[in-house]
N, C-alpha and C. Protein backbone atom coordinates (compact mmCIF):
# COMPACT_ATOMS: atom_id res chain seq x y z
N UNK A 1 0.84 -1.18 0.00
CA UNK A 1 0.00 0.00 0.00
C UNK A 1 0.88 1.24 0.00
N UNK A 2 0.53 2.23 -1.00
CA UNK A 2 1.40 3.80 -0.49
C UNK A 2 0.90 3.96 0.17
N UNK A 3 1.98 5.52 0.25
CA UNK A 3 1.24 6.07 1.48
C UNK A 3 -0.11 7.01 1.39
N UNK A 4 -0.03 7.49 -0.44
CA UNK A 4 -1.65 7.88 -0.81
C UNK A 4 -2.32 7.08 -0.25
N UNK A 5 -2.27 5.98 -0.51
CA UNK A 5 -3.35 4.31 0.02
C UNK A 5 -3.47 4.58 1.53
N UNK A 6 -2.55 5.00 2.45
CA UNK A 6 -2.94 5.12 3.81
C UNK A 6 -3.07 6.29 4.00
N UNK A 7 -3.49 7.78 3.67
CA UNK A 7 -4.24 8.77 3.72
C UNK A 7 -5.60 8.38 3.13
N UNK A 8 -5.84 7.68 2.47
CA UNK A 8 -7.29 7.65 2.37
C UNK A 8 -8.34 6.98 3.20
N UNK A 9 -8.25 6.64 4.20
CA UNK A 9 -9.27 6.49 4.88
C UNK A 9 -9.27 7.35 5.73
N UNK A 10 -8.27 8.17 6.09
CA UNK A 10 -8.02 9.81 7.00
C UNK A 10 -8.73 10.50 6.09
N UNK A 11 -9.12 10.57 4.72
CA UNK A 11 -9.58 11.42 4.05
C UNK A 11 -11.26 11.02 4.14
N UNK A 12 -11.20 9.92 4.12
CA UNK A 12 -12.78 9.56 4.13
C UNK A 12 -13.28 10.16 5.65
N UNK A 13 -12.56 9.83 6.52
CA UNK A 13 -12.78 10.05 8.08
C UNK A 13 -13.67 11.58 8.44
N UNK A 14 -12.34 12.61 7.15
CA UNK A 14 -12.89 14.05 7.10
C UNK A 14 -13.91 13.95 6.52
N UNK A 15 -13.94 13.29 4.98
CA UNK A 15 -15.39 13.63 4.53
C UNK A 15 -16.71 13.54 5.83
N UNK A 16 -16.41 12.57 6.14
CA UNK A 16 -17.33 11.57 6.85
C UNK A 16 -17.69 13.26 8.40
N UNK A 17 -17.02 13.57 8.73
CA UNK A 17 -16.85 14.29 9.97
C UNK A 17 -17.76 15.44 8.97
N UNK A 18 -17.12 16.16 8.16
CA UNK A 18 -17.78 17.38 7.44
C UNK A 18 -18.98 17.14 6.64
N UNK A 19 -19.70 15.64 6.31
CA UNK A 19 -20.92 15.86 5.50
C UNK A 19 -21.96 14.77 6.15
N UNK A 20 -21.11 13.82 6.90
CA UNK A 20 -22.27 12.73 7.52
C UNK A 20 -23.63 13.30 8.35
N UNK A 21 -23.77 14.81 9.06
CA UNK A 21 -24.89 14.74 9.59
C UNK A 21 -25.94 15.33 8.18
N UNK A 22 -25.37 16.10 7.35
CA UNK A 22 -26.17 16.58 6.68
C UNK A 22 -27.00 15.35 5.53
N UNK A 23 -26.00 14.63 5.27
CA UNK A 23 -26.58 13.13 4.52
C UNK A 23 -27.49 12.49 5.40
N UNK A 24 -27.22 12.38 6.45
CA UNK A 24 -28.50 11.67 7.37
C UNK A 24 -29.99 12.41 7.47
N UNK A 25 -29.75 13.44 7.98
CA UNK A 25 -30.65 14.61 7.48
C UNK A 25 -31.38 14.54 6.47
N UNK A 26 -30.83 14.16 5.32
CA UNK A 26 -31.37 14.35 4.02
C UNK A 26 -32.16 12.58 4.05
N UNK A 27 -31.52 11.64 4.55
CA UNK A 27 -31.97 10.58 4.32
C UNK A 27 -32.81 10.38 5.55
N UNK A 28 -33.12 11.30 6.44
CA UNK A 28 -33.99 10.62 7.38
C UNK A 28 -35.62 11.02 6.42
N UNK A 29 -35.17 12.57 6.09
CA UNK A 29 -36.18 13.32 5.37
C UNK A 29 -37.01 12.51 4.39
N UNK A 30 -36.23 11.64 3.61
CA UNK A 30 -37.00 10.78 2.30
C UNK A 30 -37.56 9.30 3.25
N UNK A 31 -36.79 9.14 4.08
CA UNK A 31 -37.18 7.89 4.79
C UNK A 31 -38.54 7.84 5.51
N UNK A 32 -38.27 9.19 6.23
CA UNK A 32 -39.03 9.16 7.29
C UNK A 32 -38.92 8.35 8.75
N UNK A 33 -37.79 7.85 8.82
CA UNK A 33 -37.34 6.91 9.38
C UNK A 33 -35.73 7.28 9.88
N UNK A 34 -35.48 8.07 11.47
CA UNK A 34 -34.02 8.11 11.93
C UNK A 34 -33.13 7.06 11.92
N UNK A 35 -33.38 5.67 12.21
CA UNK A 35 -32.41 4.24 12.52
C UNK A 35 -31.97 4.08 11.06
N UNK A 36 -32.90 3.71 9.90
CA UNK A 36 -32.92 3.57 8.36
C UNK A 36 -31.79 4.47 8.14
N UNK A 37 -32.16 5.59 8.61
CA UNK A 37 -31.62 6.95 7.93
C UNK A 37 -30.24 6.84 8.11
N UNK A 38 -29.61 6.43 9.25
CA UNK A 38 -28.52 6.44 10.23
C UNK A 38 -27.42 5.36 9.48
N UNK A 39 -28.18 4.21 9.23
CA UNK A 39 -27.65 3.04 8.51
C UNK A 39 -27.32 3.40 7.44
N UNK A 40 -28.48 4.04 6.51
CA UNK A 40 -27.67 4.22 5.10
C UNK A 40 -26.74 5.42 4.93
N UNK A 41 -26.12 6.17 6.23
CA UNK A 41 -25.55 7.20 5.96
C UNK A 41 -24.32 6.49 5.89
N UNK A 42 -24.59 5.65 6.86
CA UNK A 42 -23.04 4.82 7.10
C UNK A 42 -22.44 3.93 5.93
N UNK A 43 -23.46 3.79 5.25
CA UNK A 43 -23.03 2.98 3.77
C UNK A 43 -22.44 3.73 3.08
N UNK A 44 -23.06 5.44 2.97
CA UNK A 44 -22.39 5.89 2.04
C UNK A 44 -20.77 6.05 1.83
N UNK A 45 -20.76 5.96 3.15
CA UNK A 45 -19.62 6.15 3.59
C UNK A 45 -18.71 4.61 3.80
N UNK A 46 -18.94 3.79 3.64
CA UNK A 46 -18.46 2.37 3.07
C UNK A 46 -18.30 2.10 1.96
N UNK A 47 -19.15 3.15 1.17
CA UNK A 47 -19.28 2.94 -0.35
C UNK A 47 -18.00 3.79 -0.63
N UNK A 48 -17.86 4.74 0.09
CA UNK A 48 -16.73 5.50 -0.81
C UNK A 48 -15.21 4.58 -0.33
N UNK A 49 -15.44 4.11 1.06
CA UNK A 49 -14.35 3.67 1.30
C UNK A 49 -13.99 2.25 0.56
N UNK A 50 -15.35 1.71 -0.35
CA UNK A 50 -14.91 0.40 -0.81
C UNK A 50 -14.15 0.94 -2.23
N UNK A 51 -14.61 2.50 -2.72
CA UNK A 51 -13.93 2.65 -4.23
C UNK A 51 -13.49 4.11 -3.73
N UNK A 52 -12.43 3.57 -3.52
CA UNK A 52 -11.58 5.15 -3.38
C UNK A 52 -11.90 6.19 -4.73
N UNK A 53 -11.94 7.71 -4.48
CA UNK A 53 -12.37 8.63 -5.57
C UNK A 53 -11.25 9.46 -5.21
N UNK A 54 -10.64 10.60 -5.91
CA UNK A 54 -10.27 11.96 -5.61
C UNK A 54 -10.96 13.01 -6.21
N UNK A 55 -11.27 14.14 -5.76
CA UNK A 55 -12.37 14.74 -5.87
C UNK A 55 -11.63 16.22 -6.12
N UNK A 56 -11.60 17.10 -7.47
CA UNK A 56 -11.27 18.38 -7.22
C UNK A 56 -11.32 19.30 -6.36
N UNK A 57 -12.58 19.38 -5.52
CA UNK A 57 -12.99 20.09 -4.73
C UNK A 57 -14.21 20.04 -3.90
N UNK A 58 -14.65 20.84 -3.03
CA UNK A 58 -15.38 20.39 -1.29
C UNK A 58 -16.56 19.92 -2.87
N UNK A 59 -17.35 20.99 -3.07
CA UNK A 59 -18.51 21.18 -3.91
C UNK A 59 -18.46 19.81 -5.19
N UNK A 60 -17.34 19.25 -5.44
CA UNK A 60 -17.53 17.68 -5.99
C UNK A 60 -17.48 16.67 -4.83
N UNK A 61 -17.01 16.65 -3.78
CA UNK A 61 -17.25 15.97 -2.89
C UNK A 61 -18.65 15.58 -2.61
N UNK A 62 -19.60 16.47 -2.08
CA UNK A 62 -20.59 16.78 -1.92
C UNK A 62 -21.67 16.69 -2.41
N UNK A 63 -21.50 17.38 -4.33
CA UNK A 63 -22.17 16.41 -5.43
C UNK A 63 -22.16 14.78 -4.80
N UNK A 64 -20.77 14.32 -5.16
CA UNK A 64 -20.97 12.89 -5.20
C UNK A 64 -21.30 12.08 -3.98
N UNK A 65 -21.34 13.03 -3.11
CA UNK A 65 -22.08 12.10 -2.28
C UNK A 65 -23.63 12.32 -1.61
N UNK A 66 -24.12 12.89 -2.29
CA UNK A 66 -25.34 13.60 -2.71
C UNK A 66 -25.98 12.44 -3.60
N UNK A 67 -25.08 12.08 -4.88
CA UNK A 67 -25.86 11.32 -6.12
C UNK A 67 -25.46 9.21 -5.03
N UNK A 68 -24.52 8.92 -3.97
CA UNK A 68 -24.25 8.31 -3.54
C UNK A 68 -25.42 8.09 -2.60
N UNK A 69 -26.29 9.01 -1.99
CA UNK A 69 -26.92 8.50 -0.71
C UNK A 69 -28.70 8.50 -1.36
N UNK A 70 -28.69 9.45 -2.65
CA UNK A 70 -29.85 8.77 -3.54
C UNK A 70 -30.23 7.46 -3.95
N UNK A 71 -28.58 7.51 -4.48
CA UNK A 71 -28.81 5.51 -4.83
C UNK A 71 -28.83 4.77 -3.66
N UNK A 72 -27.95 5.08 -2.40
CA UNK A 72 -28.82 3.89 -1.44
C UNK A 72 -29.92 4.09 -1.17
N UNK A 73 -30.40 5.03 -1.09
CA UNK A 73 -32.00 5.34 -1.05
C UNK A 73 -33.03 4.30 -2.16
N UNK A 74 -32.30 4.51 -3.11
CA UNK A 74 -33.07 3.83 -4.48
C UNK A 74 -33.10 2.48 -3.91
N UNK A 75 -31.70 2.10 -3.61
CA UNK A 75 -31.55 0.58 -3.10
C UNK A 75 -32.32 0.06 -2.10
N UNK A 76 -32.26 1.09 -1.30
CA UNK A 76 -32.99 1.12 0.32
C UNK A 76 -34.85 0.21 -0.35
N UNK A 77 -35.36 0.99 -0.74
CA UNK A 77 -36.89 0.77 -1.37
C UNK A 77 -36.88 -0.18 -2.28
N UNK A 78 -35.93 -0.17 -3.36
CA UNK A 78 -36.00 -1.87 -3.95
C UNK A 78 -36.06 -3.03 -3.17
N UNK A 79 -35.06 -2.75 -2.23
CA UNK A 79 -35.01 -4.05 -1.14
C UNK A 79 -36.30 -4.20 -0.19
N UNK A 80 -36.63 -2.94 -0.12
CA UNK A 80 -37.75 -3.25 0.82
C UNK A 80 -38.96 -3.93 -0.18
N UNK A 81 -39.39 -3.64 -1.00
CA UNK A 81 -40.16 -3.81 -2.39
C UNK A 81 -40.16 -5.62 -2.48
N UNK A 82 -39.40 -5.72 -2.59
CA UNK A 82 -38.50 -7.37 -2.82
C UNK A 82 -39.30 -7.65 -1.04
N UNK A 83 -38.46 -7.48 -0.36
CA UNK A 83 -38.83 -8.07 0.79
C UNK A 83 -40.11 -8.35 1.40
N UNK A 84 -41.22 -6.98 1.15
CA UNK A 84 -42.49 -6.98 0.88
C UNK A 84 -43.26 -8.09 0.41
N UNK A 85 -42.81 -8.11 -1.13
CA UNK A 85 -43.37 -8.96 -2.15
C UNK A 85 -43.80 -10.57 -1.80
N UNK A 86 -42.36 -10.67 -0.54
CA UNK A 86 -41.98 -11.77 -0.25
C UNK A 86 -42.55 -12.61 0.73
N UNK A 87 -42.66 -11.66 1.42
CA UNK A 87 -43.68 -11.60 2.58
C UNK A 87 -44.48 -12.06 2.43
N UNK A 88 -45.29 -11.30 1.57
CA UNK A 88 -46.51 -11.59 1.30
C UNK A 88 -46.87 -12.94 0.35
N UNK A 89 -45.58 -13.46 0.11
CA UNK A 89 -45.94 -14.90 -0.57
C UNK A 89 -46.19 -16.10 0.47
N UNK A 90 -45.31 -15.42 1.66
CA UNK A 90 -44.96 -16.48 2.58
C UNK A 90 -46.04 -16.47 3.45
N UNK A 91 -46.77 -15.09 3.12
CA UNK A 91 -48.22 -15.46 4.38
C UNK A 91 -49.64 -15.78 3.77
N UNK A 92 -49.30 -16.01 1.98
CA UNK A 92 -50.37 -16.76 1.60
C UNK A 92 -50.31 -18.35 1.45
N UNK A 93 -48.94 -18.86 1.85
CA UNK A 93 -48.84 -20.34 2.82
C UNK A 93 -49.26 -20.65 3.53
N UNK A 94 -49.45 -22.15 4.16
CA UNK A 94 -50.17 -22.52 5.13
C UNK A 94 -49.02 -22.41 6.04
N UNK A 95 -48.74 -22.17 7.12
CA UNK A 95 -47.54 -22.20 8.17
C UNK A 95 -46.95 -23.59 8.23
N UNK A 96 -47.35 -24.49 8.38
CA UNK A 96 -46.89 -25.32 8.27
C UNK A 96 -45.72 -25.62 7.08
N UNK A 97 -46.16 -24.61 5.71
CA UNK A 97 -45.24 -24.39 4.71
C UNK A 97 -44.02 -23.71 5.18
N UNK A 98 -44.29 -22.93 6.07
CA UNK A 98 -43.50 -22.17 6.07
C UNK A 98 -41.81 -22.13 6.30
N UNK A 99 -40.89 -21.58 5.64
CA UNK A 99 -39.27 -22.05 5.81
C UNK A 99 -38.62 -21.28 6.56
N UNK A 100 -37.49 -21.62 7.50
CA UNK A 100 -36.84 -21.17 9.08
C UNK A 100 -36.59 -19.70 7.80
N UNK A 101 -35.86 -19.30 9.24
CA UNK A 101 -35.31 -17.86 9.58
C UNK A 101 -34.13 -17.45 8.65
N UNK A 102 -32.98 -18.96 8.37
CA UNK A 102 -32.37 -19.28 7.64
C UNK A 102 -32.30 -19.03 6.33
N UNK A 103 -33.63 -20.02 5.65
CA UNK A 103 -33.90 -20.07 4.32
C UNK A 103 -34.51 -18.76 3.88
N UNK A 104 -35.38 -18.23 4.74
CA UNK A 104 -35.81 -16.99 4.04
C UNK A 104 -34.73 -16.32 4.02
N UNK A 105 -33.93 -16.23 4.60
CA UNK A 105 -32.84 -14.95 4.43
C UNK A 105 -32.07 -15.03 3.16
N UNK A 106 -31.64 -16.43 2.89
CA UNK A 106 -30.95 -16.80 1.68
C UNK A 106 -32.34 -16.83 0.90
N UNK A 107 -32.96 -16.60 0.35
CA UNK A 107 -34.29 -16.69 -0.57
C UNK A 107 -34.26 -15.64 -0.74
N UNK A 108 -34.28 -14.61 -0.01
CA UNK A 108 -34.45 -12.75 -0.17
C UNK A 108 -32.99 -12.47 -0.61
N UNK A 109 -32.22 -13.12 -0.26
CA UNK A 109 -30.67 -12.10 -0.62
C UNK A 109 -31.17 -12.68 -2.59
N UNK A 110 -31.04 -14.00 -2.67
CA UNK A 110 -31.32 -14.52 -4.11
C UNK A 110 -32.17 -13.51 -4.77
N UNK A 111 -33.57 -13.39 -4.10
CA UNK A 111 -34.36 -12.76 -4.84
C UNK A 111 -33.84 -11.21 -5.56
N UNK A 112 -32.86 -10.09 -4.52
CA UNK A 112 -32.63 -9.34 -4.36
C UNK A 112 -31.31 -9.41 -5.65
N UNK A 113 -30.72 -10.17 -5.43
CA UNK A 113 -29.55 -10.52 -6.86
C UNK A 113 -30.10 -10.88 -8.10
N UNK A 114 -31.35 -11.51 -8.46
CA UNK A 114 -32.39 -11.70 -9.66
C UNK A 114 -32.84 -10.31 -9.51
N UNK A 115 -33.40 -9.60 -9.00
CA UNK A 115 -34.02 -8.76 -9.31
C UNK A 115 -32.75 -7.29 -9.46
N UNK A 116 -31.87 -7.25 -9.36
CA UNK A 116 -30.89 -6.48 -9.54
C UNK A 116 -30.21 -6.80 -10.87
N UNK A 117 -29.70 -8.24 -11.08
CA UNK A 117 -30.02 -8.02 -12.55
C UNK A 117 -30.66 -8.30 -13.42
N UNK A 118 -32.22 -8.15 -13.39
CA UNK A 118 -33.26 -7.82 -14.74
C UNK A 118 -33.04 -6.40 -14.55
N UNK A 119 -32.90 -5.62 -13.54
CA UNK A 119 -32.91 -4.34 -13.75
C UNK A 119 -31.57 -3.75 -14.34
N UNK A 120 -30.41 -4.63 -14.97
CA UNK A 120 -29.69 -3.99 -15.36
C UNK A 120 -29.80 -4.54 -16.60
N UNK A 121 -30.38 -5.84 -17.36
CA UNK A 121 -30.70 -6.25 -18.45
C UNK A 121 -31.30 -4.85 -19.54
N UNK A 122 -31.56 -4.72 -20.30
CA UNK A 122 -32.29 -4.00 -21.28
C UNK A 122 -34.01 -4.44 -21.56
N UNK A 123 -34.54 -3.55 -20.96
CA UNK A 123 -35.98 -4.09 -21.03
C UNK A 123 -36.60 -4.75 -21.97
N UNK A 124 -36.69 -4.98 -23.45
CA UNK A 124 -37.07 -5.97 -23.57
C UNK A 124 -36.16 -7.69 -23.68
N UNK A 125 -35.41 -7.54 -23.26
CA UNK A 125 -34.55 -8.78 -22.58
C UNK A 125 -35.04 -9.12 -21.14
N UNK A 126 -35.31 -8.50 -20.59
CA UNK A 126 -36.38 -8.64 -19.04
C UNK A 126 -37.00 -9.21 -19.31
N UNK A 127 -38.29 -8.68 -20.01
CA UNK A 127 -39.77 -8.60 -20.13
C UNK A 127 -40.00 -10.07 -21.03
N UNK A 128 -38.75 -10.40 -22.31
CA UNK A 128 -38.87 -11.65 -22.42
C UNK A 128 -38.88 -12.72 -21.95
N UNK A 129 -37.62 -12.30 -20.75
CA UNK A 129 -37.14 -13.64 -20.19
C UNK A 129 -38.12 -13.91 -18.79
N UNK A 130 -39.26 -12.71 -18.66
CA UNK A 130 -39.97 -12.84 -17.52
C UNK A 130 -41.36 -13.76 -18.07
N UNK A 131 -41.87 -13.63 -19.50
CA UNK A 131 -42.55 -13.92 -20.05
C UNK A 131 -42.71 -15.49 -20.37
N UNK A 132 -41.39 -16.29 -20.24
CA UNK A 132 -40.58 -17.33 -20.80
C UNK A 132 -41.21 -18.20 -19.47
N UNK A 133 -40.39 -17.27 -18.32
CA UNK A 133 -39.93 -18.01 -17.09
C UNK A 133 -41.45 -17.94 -16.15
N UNK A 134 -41.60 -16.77 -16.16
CA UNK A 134 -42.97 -16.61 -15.25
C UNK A 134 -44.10 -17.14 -15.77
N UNK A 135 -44.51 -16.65 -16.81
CA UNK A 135 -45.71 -17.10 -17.71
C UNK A 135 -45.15 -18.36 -18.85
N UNK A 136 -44.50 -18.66 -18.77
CA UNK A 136 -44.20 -20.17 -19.50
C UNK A 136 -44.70 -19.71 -21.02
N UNK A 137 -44.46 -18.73 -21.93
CA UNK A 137 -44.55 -18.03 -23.07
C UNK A 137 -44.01 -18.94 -23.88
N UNK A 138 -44.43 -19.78 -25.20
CA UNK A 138 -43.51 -19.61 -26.55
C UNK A 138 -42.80 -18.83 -26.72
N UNK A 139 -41.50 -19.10 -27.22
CA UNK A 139 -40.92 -17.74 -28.19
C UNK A 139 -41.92 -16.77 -29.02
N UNK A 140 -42.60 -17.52 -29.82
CA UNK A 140 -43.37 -17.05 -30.86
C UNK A 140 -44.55 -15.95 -30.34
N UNK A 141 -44.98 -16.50 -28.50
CA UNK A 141 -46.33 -15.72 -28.24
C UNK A 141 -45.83 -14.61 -27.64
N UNK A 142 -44.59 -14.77 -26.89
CA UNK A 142 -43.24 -13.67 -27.08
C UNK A 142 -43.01 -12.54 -27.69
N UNK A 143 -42.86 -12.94 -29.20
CA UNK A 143 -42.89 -12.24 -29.85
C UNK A 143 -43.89 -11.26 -30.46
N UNK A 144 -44.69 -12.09 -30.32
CA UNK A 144 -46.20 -11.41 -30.87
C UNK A 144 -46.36 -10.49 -29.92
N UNK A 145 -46.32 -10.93 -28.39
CA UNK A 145 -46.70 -9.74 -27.49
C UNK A 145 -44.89 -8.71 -27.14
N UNK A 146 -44.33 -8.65 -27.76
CA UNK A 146 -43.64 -7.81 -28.08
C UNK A 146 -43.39 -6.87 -29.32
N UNK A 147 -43.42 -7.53 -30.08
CA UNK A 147 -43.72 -6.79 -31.53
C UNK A 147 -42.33 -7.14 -32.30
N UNK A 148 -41.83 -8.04 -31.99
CA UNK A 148 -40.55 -8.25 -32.37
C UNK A 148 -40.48 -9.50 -33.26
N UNK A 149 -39.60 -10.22 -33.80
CA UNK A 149 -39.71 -11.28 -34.45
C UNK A 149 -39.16 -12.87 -33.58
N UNK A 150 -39.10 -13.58 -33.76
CA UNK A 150 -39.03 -15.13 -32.89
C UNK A 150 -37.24 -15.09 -32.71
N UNK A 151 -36.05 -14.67 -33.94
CA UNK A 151 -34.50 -14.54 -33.77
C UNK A 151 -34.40 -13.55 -33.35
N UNK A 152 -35.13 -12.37 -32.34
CA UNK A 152 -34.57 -10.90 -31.66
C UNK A 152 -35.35 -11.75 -29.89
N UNK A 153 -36.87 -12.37 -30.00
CA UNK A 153 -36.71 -13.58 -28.65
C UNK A 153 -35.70 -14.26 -28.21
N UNK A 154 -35.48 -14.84 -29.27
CA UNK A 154 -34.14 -15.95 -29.07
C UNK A 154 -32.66 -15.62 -28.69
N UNK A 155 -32.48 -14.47 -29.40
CA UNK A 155 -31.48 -13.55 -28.77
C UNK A 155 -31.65 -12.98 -27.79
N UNK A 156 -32.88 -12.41 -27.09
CA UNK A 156 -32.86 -11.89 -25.70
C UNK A 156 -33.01 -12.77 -24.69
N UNK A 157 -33.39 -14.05 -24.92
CA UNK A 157 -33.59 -15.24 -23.72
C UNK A 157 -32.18 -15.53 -23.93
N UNK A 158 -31.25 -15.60 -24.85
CA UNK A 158 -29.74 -16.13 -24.93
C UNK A 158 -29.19 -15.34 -23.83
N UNK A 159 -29.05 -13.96 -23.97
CA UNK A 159 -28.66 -12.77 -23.34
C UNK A 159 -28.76 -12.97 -21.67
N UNK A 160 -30.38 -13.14 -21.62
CA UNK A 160 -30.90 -13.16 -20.56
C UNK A 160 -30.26 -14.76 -19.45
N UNK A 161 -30.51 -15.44 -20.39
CA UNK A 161 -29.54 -16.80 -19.83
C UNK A 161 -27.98 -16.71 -19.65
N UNK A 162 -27.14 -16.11 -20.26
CA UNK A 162 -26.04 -15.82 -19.97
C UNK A 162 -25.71 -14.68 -18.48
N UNK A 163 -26.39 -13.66 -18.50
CA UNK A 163 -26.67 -13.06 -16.90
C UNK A 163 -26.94 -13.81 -15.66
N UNK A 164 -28.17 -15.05 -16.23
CA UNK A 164 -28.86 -15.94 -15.19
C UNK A 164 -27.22 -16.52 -14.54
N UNK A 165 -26.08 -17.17 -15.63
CA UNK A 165 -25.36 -18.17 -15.72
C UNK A 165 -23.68 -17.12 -14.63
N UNK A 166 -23.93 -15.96 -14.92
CA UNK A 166 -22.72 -14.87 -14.63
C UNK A 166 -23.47 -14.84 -12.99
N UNK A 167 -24.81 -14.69 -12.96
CA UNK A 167 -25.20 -14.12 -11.88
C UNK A 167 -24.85 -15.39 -10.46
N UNK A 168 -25.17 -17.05 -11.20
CA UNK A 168 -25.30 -18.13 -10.83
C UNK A 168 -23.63 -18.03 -10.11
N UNK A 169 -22.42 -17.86 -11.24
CA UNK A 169 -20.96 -17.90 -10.83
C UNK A 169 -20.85 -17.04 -9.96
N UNK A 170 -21.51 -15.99 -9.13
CA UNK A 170 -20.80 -15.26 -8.35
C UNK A 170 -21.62 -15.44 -7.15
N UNK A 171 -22.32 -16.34 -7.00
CA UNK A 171 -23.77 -16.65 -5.79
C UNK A 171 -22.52 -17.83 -5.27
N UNK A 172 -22.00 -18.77 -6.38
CA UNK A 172 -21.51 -19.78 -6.04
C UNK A 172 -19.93 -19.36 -5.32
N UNK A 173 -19.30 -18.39 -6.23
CA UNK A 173 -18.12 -17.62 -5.24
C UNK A 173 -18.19 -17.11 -3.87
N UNK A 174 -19.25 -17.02 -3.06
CA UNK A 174 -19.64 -15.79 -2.57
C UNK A 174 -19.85 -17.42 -1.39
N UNK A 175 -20.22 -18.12 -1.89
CA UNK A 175 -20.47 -19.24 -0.70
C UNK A 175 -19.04 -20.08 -0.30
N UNK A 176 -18.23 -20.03 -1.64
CA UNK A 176 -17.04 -20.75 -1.42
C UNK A 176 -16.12 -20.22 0.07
């Protein structure tokens, strides 16, 4: 490590000292919620420390961590969205269905990694491969309800299966 490499977490420390109450502030405001608010301030600030930046000046600092505590925000409500969804699958089970404390947790992180990337797929590569998988679609009825032809399906379920297969290799790293 230089010694740039060991000033930067002294540098994050300052950011962190000069903008963390006002980011919380701002995130309790959209939350509505102080504890929420508190947590994701602290991310932002994990986030910068996981990708070091250098920043011209206070007023780019500030920007970027401005457009930084939006997106956990964004993240914040996807996850909850997901978790919701989930919920509510698990309480139209009979209890007796129901899976430990365990499995749901690994079921929601999964869900939360599928649903992170269809949202980075290109929408109609989503919308196909949701059509395929969810609704058990032909290519062909696919296509029709897309407006596209049966080789631009076939190419977006390819697409879409290769993400499934990238997404699969790093679920499996992540346990190793």
């Amino acid at each position: 490590m230089s010694t740039s490499d060991d000033a930067y977490p002294l540098q994050v420390q300052g950011y962190y000292s000069a903008h963390h109450g006002w980011i919380q502030a701002w995130l309790n405001k959209r939350l509505g919620n102080a504890a929420d608010a508190a947590d994701l301030a602290h991310d932002v600030f994990l986030r910068l420390l996981a990708k070091p930046r250098q920043f011209d000046s206070e007023g780019h600092v500030r920007a970027y961590l401005h457009t930084v505590s939006r997106n956990v925000c964004v993240d914040f409500w996807r996850r909850r969205e997901i978790e919701q969804a989930w919920l509510d699958v698990l309480a139209s089970r009979p209890e007796a269905y129901a899976p430990s404390e365990e499995y749901r947790a690994m079921i929601f992180e999964a869900l939360q990694q599928v649903h992170g990337m269809l949202a980075r797929l290109p929408q109609r590569v989503a919308e196909a491969f949701l059509l395929a998988q969810l609704h058990g679609l032909t290519y062909r009825e696919i296509a029709t309800r897309l407006g596209v032809s049966e080789r631009s399906v076939t190419k977006y379920l390819a697409q879409a299966m290769y993400h499934c297969l990238l997404l699969e290799m790093e679920l499996d790293e992540a346990l190793v």
